[in-house]
PDB file of N, CA and C in Angstrom:
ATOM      1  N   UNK A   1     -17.703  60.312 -54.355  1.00  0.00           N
ATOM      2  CA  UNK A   1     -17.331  60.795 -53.052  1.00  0.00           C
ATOM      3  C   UNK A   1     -17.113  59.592 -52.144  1.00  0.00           C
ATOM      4  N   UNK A   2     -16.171  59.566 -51.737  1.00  0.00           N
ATOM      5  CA  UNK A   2     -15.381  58.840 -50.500  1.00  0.00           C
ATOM      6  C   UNK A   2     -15.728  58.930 -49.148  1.00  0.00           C
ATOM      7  N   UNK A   3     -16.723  58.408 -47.994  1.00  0.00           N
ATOM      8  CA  UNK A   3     -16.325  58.364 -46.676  1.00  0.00           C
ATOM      9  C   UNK A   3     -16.226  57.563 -46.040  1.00  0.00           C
ATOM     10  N   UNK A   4     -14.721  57.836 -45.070  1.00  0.00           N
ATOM     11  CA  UNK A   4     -14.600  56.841 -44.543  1.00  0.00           C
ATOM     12  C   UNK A   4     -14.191  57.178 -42.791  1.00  0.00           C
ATOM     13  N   UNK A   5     -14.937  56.230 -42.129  1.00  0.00           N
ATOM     14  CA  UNK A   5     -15.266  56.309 -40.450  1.00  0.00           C
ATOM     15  C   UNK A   5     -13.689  55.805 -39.670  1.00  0.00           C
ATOM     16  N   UNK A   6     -13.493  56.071 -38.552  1.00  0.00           N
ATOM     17  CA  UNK A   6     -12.196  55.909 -37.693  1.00  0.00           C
ATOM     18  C   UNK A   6     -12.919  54.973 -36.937  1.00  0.00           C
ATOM     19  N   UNK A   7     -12.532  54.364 -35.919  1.00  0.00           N
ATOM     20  CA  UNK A   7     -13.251  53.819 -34.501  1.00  0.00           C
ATOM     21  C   UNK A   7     -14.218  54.481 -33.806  1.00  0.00           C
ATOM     22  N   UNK A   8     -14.019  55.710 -33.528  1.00  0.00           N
ATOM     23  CA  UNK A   8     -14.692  56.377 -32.821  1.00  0.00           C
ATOM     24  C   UNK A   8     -15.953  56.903 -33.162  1.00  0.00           C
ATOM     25  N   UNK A   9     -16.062  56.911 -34.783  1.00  0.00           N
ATOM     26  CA  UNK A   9     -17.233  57.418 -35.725  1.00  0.00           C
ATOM     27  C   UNK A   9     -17.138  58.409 -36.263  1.00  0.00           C
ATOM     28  N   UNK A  10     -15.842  59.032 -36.178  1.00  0.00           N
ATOM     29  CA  UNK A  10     -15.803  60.024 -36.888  1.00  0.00           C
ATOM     30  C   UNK A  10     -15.236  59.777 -38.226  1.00  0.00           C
ATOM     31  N   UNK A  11     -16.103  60.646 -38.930  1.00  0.00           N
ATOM     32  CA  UNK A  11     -16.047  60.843 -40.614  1.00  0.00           C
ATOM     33  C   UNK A  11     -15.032  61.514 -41.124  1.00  0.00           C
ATOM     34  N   UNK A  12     -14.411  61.458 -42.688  1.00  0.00           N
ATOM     35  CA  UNK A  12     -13.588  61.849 -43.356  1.00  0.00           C
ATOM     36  C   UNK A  12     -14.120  61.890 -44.690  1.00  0.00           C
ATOM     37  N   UNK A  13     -14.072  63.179 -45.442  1.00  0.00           N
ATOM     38  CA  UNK A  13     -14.410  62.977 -46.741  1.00  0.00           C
ATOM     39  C   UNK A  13     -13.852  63.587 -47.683  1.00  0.00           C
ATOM     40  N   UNK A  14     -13.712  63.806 -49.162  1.00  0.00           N
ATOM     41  CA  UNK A  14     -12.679  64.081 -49.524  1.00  0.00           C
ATOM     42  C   UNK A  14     -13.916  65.837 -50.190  1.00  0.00           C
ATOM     43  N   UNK A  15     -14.506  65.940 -49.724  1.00  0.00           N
ATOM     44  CA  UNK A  15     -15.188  67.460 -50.317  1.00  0.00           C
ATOM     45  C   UNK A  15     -14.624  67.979 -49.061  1.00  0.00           C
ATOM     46  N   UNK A  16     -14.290  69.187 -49.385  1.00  0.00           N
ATOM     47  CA  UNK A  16     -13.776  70.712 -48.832  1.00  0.00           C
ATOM     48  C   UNK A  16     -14.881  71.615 -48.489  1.00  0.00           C
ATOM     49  N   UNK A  17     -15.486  71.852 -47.452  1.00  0.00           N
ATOM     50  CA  UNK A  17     -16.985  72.759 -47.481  1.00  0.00           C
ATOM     51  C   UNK A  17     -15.920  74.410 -47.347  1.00  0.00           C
ATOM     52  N   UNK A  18     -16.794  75.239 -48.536  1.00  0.00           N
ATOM     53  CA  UNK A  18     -15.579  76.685 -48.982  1.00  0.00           C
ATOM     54  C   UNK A  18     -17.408  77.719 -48.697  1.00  0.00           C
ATOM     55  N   UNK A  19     -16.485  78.708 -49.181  1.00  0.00           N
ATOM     56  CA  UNK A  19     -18.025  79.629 -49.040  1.00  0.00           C
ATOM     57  C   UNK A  19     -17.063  80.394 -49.898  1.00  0.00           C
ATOM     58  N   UNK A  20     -18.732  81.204 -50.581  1.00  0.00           N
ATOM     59  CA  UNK A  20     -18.447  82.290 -51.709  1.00  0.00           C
ATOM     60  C   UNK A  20     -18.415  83.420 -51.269  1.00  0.00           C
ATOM     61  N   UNK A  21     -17.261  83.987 -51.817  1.00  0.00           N
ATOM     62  CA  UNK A  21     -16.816  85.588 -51.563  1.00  0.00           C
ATOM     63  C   UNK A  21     -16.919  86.161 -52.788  1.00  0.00           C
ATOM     64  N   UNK A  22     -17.746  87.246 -52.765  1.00  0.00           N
ATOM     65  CA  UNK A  22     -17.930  88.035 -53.971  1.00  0.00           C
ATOM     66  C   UNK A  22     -16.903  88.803 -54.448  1.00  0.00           C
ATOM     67  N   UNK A  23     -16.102  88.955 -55.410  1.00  0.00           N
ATOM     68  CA  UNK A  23     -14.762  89.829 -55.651  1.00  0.00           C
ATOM     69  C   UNK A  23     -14.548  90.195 -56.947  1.00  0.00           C
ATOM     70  N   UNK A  24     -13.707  91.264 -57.057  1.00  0.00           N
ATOM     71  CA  UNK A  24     -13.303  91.826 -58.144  1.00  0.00           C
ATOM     72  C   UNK A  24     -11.901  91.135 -58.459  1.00  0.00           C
ATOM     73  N   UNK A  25     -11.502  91.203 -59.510  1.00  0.00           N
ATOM     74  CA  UNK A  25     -10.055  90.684 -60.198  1.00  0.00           C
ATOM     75  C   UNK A  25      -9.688  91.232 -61.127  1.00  0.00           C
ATOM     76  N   UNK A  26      -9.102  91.488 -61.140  1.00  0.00           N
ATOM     77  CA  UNK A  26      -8.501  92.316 -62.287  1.00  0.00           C
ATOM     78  C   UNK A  26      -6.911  91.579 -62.725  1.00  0.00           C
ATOM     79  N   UNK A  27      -6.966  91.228 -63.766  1.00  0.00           N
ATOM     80  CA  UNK A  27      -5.882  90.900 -64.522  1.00  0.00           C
ATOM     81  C   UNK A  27      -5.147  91.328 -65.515  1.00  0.00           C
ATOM     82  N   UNK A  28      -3.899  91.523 -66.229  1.00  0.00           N
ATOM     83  CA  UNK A  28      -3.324  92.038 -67.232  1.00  0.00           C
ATOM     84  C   UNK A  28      -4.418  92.885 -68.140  1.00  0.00           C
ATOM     85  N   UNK A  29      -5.071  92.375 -67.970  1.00  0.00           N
ATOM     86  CA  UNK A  29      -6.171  92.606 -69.417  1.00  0.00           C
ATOM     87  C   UNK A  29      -7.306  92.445 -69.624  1.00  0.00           C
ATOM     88  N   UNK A  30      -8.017  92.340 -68.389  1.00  0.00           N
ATOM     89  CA  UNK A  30      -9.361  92.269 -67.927  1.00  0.00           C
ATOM     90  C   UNK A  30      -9.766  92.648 -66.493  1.00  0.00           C
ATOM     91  N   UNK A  31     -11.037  92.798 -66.276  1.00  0.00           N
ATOM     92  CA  UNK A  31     -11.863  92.894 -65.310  1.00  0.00           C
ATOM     93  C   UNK A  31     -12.518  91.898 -64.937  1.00  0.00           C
ATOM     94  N   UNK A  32     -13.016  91.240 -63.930  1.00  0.00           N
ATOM     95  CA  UNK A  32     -13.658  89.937 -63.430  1.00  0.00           C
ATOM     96  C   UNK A  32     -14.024  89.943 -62.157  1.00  0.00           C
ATOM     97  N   UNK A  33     -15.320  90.115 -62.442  1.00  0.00           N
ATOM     98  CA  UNK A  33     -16.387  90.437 -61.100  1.00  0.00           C
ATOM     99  C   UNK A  33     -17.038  88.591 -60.694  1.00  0.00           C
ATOM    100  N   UNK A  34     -17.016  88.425 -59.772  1.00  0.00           N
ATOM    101  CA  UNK A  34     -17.650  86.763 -59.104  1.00  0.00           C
ATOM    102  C   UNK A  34     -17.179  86.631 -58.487  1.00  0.00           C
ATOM    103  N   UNK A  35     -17.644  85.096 -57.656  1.00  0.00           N
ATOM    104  CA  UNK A  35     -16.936  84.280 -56.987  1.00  0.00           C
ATOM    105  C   UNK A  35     -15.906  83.738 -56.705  1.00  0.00           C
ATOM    106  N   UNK A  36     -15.386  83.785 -55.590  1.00  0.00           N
ATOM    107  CA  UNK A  36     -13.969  83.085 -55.602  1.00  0.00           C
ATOM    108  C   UNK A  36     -14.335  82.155 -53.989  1.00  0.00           C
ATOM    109  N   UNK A  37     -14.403  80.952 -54.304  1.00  0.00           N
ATOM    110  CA  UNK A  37     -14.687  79.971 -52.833  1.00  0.00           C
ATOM    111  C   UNK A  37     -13.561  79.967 -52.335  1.00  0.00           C
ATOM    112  N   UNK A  38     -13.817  79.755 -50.830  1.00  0.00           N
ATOM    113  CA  UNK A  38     -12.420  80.272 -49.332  1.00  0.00           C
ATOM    114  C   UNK A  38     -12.804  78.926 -48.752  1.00  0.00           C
ATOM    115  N   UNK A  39     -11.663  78.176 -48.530  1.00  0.00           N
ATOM    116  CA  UNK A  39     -12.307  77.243 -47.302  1.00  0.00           C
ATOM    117  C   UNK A  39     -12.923  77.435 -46.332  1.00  0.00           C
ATOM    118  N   UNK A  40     -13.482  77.111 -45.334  1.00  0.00           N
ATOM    119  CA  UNK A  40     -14.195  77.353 -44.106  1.00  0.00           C
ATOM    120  C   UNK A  40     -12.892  77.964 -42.910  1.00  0.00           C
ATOM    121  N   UNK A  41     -13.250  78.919 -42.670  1.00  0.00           N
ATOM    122  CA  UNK A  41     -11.979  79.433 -41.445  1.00  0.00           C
ATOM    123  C   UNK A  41     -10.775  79.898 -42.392  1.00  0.00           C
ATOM    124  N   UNK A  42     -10.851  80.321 -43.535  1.00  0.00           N
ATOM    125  CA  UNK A  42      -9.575  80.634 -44.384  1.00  0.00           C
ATOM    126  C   UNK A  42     -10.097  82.424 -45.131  1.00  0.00           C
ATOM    127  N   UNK A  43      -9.220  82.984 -44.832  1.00  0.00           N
ATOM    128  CA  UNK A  43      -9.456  84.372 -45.775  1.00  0.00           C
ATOM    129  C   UNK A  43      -9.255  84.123 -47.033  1.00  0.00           C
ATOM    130  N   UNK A  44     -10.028  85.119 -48.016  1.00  0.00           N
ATOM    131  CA  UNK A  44      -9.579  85.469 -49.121  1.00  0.00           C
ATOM    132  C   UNK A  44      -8.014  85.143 -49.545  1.00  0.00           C
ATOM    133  N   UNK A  45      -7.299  86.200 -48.787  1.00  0.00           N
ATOM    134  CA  UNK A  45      -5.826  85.764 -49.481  1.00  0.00           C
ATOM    135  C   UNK A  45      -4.754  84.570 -49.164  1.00  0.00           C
ATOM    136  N   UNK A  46      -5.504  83.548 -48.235  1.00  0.00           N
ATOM    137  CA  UNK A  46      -5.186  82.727 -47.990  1.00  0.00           C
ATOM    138  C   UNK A  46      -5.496  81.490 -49.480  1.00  0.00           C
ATOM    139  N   UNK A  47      -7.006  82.125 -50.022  1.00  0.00           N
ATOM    140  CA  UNK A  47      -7.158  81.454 -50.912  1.00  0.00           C
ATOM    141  C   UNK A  47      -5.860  81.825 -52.308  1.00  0.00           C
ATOM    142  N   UNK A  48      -5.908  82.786 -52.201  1.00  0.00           N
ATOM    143  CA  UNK A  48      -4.761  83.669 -53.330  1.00  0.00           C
ATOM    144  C   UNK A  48      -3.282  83.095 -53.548  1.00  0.00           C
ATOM    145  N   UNK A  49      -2.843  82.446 -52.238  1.00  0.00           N
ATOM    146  CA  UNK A  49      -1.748  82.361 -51.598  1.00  0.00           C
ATOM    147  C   UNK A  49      -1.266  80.647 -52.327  1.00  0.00           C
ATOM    148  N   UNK A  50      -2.462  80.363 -52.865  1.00  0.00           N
ATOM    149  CA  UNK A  50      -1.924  78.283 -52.700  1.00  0.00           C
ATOM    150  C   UNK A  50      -1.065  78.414 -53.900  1.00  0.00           C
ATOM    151  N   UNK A  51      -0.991  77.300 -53.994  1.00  0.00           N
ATOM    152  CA  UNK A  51       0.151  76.430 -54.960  1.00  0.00           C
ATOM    153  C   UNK A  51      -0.614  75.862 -56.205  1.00  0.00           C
ATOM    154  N   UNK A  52      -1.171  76.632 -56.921  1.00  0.00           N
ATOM    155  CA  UNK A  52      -1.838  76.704 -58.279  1.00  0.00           C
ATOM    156  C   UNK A  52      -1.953  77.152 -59.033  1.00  0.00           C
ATOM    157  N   UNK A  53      -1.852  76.574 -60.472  1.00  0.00           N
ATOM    158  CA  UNK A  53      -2.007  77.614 -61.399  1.00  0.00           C
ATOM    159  C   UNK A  53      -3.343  78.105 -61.921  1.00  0.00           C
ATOM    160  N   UNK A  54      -4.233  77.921 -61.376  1.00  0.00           N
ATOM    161  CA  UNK A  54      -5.856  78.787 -61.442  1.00  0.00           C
ATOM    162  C   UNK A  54      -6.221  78.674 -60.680  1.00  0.00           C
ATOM    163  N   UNK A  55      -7.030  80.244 -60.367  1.00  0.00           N
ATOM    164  CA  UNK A  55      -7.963  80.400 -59.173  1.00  0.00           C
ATOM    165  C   UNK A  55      -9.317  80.342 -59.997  1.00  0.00           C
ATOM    166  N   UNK A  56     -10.175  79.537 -59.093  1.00  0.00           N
ATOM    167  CA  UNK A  56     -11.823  78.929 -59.959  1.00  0.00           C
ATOM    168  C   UNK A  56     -12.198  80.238 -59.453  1.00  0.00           C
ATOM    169  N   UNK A  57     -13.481  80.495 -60.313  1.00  0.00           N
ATOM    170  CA  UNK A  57     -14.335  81.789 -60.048  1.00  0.00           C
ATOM    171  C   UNK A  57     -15.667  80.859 -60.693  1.00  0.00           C
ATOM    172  N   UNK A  58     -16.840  81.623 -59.792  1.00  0.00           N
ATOM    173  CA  UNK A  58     -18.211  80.487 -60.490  1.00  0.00           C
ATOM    174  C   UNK A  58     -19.033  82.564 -60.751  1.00  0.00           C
ATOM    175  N   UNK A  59     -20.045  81.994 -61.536  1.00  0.00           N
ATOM    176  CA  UNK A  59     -20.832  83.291 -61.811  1.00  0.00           C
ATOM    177  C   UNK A  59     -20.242  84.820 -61.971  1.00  0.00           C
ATOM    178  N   UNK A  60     -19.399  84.377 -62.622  1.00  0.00           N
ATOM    179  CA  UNK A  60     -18.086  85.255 -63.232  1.00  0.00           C
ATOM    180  C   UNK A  60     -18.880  86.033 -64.368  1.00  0.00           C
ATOM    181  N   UNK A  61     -18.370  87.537 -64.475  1.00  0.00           N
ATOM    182  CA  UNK A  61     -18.902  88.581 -65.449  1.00  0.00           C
ATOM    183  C   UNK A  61     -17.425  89.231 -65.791  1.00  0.00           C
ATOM    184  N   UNK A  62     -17.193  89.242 -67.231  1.00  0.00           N
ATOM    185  CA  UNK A  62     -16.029  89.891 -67.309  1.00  0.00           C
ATOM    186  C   UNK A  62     -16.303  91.668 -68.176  1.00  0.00           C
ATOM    187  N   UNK A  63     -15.844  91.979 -67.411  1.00  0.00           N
ATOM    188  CA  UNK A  63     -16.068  93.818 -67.924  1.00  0.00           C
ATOM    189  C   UNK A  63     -15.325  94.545 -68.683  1.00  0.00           C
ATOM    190  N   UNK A  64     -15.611  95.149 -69.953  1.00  0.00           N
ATOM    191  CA  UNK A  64     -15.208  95.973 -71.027  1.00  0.00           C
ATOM    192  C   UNK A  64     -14.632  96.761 -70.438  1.00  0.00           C
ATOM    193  N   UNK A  65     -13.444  97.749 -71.026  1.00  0.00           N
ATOM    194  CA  UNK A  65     -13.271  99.282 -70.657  1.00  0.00           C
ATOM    195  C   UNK A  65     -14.710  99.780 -70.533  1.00  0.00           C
ATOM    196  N   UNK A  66     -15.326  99.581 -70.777  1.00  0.00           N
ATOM    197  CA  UNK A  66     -16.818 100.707 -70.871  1.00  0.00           C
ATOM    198  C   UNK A  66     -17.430 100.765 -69.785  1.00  0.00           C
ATOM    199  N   UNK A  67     -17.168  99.780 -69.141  1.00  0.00           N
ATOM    200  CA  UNK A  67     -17.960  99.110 -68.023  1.00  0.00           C
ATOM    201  C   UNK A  67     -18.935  97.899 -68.131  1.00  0.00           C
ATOM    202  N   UNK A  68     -18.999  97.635 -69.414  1.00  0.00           N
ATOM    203  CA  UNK A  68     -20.080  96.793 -69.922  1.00  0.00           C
ATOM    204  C   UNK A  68     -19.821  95.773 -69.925  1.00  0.00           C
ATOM    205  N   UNK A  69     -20.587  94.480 -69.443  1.00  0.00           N
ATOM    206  CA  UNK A  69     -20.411  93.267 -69.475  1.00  0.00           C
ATOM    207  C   UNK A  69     -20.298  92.570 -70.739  1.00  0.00           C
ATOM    208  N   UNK A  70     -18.955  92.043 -71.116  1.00  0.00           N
ATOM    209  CA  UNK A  70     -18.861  90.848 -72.501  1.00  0.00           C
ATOM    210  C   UNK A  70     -19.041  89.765 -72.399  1.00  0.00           C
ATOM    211  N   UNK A  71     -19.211  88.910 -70.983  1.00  0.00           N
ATOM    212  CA  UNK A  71     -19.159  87.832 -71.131  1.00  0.00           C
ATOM    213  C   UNK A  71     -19.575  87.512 -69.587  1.00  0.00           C
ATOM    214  N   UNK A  72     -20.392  86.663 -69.741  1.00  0.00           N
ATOM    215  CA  UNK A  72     -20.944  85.925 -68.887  1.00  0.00           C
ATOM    216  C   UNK A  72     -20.402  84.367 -68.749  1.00  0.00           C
ATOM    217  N   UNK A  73     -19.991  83.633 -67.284  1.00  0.00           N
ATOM    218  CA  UNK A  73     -19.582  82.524 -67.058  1.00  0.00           C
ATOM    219  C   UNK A  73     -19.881  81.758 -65.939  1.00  0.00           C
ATOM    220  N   UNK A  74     -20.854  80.508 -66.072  1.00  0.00           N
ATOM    221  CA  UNK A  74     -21.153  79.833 -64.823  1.00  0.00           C
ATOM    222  C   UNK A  74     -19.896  79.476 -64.354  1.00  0.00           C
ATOM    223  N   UNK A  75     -18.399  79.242 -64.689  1.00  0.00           N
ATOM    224  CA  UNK A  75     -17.289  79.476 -64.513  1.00  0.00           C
ATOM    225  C   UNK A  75     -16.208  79.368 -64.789  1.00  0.00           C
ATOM    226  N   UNK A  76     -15.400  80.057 -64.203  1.00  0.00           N
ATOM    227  CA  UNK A  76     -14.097  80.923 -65.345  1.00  0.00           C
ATOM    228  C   UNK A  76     -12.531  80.474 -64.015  1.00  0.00           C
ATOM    229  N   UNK A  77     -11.681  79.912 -64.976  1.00  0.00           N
ATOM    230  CA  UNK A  77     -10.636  79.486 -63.983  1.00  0.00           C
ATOM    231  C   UNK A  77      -9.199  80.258 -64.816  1.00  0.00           C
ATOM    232  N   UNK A  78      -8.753  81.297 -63.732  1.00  0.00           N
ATOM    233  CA  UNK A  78      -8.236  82.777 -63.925  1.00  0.00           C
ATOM    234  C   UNK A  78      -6.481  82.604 -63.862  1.00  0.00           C
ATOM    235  N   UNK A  79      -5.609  82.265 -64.859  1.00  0.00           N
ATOM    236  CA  UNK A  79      -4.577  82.101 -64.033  1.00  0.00           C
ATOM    237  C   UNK A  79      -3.502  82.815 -63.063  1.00  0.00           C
ATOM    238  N   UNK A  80      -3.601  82.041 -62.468  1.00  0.00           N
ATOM    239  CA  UNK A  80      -3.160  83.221 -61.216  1.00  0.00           C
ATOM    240  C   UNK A  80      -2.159  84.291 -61.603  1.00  0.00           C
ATOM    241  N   UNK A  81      -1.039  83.104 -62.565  1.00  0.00           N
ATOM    242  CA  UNK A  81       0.000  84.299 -62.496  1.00  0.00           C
ATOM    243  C   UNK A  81      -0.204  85.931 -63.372  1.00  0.00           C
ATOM    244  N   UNK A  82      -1.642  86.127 -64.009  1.00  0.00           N
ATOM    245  CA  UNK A  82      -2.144  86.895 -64.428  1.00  0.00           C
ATOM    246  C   UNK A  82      -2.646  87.831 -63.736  1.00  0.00           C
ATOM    247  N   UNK A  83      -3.190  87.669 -62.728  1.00  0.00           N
ATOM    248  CA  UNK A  83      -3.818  88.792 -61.645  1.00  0.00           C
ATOM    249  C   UNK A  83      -2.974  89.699 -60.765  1.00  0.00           C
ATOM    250  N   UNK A  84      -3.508  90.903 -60.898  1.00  0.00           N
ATOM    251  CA  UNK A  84      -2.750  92.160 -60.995  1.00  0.00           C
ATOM    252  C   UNK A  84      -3.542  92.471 -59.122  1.00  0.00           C
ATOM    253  N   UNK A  85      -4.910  92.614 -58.925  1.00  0.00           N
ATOM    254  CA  UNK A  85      -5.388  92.847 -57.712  1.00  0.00           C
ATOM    255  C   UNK A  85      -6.715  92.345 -57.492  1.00  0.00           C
ATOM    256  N   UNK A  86      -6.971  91.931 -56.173  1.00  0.00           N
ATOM    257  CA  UNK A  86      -8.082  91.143 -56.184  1.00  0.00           C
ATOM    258  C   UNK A  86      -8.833  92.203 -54.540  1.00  0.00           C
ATOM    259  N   UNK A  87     -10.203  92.517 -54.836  1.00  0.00           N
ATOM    260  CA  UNK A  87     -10.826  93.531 -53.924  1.00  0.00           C
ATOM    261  C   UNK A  87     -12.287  92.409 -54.016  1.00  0.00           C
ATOM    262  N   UNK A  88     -12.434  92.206 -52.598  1.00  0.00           N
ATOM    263  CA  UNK A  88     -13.721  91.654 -52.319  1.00  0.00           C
ATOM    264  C   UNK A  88     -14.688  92.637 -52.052  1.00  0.00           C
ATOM    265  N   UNK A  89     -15.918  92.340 -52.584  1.00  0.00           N
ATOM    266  CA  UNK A  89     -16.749  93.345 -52.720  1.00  0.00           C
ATOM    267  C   UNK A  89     -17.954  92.672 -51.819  1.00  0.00           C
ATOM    268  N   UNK A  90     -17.625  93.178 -50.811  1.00  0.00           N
ATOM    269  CA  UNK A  90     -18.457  93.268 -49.220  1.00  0.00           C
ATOM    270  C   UNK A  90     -19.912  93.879 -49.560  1.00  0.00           C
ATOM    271  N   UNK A  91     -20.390  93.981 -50.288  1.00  0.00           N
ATOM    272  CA  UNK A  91     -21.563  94.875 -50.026  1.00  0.00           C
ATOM    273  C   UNK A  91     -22.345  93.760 -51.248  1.00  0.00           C
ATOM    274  N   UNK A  92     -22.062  92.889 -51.634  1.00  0.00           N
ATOM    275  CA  UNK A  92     -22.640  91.887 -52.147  1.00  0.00           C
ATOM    276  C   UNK A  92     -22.658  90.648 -51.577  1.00  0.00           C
ATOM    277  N   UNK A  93     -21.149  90.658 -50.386  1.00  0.00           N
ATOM    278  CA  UNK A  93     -20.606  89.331 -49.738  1.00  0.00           C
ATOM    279  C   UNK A  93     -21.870  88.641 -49.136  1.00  0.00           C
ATOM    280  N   UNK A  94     -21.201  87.011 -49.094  1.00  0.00           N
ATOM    281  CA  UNK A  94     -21.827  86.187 -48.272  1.00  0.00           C
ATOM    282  C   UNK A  94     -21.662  85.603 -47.346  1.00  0.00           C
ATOM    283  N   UNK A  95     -20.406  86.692 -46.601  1.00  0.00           N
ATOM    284  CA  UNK A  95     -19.414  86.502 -45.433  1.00  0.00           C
ATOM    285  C   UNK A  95     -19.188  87.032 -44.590  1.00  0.00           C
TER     286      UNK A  95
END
């Protein structure tokens, strides 16, 4: 990590402070319940919106037709152009 001061004392660094939004995803062919980090002052679909080909997810659970969890992931990077709809799930949020 990099910081570096102006004249005045103000700092610059190259970490991004994001916060976790709890959400659903759903892709071609899966289900994917976790995290998806937002910059500070940025919505959800602002995060949706960038110029990448994966959206990171941390503490990611991916769900069977059954409902049943197959797979567990400290984290799972989703490619975007795969995702069909993404629903934040507010009643777990940390936002």
């Amino acid at each position: 990590m990099s910081i570096e001061y102006d004249e005045k004392g103000k700092f610059f660094t190259d970490i991004v402070p994001k916060i976790a939004v709890h959400a659903a995803v759903q892709t071609t062919s899966q289900l994917i319940r976790g995290k998806v980090h937002v910059r500070e002052g940025e919505r959800l679909k602002d995060e949706l919106d960038r110029d990448e080909p994966f959206l990171a997810m941390t503490e990611a659970s991916i769900i069977g037709p059954d409902g049943q969890v197959q797979f567990d992931a400290p984290f799972l990077a989703v490619q975007r152009s795969q995702i069909v709809w993404v629903l934040p799930d507010e009643g777990k949020g940390e936002r």
